[in-house]
C-alpha atoms as a PDB file:
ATOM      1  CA  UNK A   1     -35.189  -3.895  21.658  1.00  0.00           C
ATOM      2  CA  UNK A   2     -33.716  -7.162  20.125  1.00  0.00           C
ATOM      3  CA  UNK A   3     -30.502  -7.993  21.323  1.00  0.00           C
ATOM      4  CA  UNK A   4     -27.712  -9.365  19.399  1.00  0.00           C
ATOM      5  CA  UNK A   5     -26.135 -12.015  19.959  1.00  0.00           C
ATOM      6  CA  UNK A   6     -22.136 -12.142  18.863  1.00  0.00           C
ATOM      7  CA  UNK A   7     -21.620  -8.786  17.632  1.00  0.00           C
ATOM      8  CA  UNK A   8     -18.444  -8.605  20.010  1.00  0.00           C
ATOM      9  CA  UNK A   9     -17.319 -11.596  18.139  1.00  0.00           C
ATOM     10  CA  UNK A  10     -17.713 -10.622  15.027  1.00  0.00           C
ATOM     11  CA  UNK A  11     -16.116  -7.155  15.408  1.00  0.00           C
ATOM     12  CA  UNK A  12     -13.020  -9.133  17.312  1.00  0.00           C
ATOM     13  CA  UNK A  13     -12.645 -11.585  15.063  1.00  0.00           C
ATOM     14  CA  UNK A  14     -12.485  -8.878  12.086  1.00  0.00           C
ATOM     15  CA  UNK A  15      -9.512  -7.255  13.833  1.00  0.00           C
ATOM     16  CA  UNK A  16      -8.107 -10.361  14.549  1.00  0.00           C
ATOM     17  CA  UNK A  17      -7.990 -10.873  10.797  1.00  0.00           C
ATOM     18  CA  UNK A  18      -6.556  -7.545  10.152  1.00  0.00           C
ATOM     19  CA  UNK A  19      -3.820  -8.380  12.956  1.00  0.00           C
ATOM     20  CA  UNK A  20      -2.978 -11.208  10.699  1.00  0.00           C
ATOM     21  CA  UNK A  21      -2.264 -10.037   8.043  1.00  0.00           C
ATOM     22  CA  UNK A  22      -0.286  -7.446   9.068  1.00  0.00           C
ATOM     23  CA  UNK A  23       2.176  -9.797   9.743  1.00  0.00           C
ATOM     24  CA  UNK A  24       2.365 -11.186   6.524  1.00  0.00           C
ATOM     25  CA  UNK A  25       5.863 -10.319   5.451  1.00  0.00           C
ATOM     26  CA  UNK A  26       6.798  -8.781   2.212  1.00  0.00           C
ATOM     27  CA  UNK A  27       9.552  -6.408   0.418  1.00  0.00           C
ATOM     28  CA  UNK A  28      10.304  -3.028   2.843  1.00  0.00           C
ATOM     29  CA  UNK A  29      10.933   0.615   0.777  1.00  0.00           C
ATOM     30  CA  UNK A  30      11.556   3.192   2.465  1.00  0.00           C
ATOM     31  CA  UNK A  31       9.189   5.916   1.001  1.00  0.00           C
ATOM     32  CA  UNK A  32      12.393   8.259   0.258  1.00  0.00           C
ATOM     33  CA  UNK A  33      13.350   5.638  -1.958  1.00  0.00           C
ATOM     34  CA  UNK A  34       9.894   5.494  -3.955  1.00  0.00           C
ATOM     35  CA  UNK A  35       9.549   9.549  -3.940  1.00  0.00           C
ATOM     36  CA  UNK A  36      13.396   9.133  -5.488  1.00  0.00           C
ATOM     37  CA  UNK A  37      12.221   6.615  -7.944  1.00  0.00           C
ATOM     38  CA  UNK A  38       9.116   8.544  -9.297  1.00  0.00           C
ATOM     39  CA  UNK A  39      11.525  11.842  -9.947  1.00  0.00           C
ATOM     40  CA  UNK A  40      13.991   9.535 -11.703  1.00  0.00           C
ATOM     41  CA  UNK A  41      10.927   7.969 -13.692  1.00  0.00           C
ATOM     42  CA  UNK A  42       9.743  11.629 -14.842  1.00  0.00           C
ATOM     43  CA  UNK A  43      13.414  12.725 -15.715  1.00  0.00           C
ATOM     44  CA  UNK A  44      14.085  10.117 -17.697  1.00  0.00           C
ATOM     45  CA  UNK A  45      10.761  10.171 -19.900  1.00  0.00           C
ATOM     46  CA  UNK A  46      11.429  14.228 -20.013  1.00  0.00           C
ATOM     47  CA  UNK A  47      14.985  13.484 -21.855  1.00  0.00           C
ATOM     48  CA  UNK A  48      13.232  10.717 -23.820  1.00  0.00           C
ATOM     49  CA  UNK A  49      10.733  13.197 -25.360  1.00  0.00           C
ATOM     50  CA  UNK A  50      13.521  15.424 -25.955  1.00  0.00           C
ATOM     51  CA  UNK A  51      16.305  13.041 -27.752  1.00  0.00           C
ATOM     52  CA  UNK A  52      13.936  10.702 -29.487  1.00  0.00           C
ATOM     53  CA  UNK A  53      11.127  12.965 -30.738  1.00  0.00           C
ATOM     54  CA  UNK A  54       7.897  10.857 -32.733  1.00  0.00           C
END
C-alpha cells in the first residue's frame, strides 16, 4: 500500500482553520429573540393583507 505522506497535517490544519474562525467576532441574538422577530414579521404582514387589500 502507498503511504501518505501529510494527511495528519492536512486534516489539522483544516481544523485549525475552522478554530479560527470561530473566533471571529460578530453581532450575538439570542435565538428567542429571532423566533420573536419572525412571529412579529408574520403578524404584521397578516394585518397588512387585511387593512390595505390590492
Amino acid at each position: 500500500m502507498a503511504e501518505k505522506k501529510g494527511e495528519g497535517f492536512q486534516s489539522g490544519a483544516g481544523l485549525i482553520r475552522y478554530f479560527e474562525e470561530e473566533e471571529i467576532n460578530g453581532p450575538a441574538l439570542d435565538p428567542k429573540l429571532v423566533i420573536y422577530i419572525g412571529i412579529a414579521m408574520a403578524i404584521v404582514v397578516e394585518l397588512t393583507k387585511v387593512f390595505w387589500p390590492s
